[in-house]
C-alpha atoms as a PDB file:
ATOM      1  CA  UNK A   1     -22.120 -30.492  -1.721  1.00  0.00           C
ATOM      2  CA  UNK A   2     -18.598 -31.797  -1.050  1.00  0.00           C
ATOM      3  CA  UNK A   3     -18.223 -35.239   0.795  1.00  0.00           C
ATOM      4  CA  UNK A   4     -15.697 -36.621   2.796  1.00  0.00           C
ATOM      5  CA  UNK A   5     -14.405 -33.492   4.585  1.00  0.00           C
ATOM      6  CA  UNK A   6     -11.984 -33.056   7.268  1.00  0.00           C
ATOM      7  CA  UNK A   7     -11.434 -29.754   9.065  1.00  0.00           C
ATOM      8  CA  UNK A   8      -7.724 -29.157   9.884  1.00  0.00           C
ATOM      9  CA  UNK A   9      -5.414 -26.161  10.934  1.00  0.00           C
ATOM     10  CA  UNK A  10      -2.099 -25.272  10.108  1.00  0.00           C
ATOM     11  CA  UNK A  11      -0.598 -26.806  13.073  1.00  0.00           C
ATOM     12  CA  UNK A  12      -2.062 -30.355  11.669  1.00  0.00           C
ATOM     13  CA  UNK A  13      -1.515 -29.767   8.287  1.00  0.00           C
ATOM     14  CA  UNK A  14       1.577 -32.023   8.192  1.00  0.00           C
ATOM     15  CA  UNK A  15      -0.045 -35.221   9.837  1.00  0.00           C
ATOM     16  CA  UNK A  16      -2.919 -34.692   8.478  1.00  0.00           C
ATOM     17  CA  UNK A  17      -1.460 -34.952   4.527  1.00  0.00           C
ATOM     18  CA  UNK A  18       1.426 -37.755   6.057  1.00  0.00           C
ATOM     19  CA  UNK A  19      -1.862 -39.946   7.082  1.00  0.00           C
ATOM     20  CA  UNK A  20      -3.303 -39.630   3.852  1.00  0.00           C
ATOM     21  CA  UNK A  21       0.411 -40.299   2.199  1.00  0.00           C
ATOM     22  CA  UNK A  22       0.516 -43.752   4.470  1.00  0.00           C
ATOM     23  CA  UNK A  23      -3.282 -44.846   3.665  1.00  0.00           C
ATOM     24  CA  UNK A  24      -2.137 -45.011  -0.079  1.00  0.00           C
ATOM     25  CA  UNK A  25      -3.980 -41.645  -1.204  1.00  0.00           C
ATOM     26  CA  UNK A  26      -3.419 -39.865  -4.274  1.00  0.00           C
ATOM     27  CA  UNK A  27      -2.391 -35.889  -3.897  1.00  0.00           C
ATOM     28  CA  UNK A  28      -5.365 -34.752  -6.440  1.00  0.00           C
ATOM     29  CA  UNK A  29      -5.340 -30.965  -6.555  1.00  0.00           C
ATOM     30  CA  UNK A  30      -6.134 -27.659  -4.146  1.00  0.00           C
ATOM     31  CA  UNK A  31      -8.623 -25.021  -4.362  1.00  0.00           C
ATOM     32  CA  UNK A  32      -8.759 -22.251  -2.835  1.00  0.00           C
ATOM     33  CA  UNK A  33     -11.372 -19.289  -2.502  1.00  0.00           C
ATOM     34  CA  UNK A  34     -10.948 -16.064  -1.267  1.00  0.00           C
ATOM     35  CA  UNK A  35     -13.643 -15.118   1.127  1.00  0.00           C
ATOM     36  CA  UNK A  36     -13.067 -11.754   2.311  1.00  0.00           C
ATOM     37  CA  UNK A  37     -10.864 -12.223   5.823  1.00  0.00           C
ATOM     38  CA  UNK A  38     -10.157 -15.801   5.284  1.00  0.00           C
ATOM     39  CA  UNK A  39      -8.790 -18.173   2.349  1.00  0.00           C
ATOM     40  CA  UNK A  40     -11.035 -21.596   2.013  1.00  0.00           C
ATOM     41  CA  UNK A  41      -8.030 -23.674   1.221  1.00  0.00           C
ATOM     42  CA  UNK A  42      -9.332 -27.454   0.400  1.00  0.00           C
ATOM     43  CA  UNK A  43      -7.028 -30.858  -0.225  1.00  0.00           C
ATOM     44  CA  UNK A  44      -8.217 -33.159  -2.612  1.00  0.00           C
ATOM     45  CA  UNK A  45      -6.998 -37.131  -2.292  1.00  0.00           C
ATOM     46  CA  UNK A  46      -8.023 -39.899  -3.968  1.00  0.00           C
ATOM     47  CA  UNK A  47      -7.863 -43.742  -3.696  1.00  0.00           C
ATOM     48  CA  UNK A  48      -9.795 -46.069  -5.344  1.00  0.00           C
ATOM     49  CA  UNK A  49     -11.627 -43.341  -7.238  1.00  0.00           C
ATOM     50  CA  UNK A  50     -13.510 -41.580  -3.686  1.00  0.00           C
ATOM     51  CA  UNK A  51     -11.973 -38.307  -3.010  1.00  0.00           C
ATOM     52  CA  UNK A  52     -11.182 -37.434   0.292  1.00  0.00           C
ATOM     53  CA  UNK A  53     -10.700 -34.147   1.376  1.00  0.00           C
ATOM     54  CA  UNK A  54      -8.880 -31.551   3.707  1.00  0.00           C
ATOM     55  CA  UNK A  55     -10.515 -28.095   4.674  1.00  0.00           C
ATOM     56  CA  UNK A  56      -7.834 -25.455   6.307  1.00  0.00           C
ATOM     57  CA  UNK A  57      -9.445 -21.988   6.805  1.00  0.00           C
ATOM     58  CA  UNK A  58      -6.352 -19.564   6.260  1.00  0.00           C
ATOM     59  CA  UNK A  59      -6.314 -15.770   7.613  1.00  0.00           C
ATOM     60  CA  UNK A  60      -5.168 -13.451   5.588  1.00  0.00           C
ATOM     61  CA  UNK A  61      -1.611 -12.704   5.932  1.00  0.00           C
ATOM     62  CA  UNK A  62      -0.966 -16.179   7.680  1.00  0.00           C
ATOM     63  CA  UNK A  63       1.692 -18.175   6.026  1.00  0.00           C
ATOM     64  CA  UNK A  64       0.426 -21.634   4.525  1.00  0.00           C
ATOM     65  CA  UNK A  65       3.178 -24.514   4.948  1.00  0.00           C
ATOM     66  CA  UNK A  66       3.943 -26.592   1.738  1.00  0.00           C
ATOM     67  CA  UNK A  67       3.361 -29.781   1.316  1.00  0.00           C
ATOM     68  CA  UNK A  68       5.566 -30.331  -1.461  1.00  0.00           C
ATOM     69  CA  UNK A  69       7.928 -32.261   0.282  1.00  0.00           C
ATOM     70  CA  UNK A  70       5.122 -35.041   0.705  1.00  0.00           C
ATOM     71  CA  UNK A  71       3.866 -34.801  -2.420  1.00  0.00           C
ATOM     72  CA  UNK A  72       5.757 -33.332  -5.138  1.00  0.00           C
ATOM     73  CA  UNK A  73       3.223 -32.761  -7.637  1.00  0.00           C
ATOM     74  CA  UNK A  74       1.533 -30.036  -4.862  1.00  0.00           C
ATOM     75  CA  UNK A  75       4.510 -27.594  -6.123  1.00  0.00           C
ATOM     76  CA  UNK A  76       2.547 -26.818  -9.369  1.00  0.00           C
ATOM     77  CA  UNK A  77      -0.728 -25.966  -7.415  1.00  0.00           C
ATOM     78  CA  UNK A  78       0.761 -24.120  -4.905  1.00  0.00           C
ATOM     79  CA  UNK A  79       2.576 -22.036  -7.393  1.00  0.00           C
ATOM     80  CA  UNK A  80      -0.572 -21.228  -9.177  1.00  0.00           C
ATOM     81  CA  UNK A  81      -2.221 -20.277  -5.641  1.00  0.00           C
ATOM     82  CA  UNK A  82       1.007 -18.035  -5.160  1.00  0.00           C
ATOM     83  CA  UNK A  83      -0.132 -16.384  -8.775  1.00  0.00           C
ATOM     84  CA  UNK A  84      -3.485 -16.394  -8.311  1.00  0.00           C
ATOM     85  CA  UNK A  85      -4.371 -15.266  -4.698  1.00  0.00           C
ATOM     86  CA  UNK A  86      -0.951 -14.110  -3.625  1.00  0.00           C
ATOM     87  CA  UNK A  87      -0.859 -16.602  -0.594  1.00  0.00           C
ATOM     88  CA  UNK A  88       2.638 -16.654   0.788  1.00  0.00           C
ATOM     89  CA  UNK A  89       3.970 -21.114   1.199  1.00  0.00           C
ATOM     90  CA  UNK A  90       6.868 -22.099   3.615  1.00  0.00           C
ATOM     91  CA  UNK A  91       9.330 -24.417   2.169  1.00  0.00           C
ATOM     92  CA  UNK A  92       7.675 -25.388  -0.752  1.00  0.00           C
ATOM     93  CA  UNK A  93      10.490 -26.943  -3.234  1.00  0.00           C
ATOM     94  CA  UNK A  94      10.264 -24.496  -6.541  1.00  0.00           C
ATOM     95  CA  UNK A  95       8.784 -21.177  -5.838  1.00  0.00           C
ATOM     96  CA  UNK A  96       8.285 -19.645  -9.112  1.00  0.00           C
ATOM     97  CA  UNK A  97       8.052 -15.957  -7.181  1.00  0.00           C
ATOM     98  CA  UNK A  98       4.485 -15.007  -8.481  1.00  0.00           C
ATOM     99  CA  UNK A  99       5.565 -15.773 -12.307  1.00  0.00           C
ATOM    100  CA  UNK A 100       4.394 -19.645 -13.166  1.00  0.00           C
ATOM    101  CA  UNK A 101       1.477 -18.360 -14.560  1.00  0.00           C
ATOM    102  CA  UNK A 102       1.753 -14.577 -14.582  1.00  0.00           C
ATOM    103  CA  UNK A 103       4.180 -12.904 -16.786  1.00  0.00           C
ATOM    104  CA  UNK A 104       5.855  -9.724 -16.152  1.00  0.00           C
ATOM    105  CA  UNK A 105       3.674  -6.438 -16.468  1.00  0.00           C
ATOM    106  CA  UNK A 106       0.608  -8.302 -16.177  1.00  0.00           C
ATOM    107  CA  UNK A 107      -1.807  -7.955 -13.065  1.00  0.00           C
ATOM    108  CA  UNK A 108      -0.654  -9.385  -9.669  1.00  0.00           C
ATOM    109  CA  UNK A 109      -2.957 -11.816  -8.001  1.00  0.00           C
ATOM    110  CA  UNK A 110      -5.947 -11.618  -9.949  1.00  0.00           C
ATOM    111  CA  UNK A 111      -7.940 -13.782  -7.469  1.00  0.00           C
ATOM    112  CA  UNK A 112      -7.419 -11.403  -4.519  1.00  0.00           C
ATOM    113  CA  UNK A 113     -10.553  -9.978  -3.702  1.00  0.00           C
ATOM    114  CA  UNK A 114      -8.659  -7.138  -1.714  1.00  0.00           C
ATOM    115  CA  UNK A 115      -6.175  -6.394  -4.079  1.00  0.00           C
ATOM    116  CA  UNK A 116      -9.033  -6.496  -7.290  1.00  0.00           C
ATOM    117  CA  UNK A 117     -10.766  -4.026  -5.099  1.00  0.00           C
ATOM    118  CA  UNK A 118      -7.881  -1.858  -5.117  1.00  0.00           C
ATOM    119  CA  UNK A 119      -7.124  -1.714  -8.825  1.00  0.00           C
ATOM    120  CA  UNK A 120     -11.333  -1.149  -9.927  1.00  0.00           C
ATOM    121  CA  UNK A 121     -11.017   1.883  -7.434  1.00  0.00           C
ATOM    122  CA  UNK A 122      -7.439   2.925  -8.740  1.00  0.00           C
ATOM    123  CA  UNK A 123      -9.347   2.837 -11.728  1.00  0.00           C
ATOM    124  CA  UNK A 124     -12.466   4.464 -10.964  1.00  0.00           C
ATOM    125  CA  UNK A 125     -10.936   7.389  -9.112  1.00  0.00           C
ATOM    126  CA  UNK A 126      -8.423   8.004 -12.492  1.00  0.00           C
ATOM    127  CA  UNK A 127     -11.293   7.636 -14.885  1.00  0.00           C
ATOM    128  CA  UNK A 128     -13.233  10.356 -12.898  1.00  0.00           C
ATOM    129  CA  UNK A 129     -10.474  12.945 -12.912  1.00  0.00           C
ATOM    130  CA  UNK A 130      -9.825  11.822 -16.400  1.00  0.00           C
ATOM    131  CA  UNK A 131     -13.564  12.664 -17.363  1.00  0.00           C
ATOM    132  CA  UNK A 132     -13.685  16.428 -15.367  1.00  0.00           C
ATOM    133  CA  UNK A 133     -10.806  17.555 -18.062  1.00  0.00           C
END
């Protein structure tokens, strides 16, 4: 079970991460997990080796601010979340554009559980009308 939890929203986001900047944490890493209508989006801090940690529950199509700007090393995570789950940042420093871990022709946000649903029935349906020939 995960310790040291603090619910925030968007609109919090900001002061939330600034208090943790001014209390001398470290910017860790994010997760995040799809879970149907909502993203579980979690921020990971550390000082003196007890993580502390941020819980924002993101719709789906809602626009997640960056935090780069308070923490730089956030731009590689955030990035990956862009890859992986398709999750769309405001003014985070280097936007990659869905390629930091994704090359071209490969699949598109791999993490998506709407958009994996998509392809496996894209599939499905083409394999079908492939096997009545």
């Amino acid at each position: 079970m995960l310790t040291n939890v603090r619910e925030i929203t968007i609109e919090n986001l900001h002061n939330e991460v600034m208090m943790k900047k001014r209390e001398g944490f470290r910017f860790s890493t994010m997760t995040c997990c799809d879970l149907g209508e909502t993203y579980d989006i979690l921020y990971h801090f550390d000082k003196d080796y007890v993580f502390h940690n941020l819980r924002l529950a993101l719709k789906k199509g809602e626009k997640l601010p960056s935090i780069s700007h308070l923490f730089f090393a956030a731009v590689l995570i955030e990035n990956e979340i862009i890859d992986m789950f398709g999750i769309e940042f405001t003014d985070i420093i280097i936007d990659y554009k869905g390629r930091f871990l994704i090359s071209d022709g490969a699949p598109t946000t791999p993490l998506n559980k709407n958009v994996n649903m998509a392809v496996e029935l894209k599939v499905l349906s083409q394999n079908t009308v492939e096997g009545a020939k």
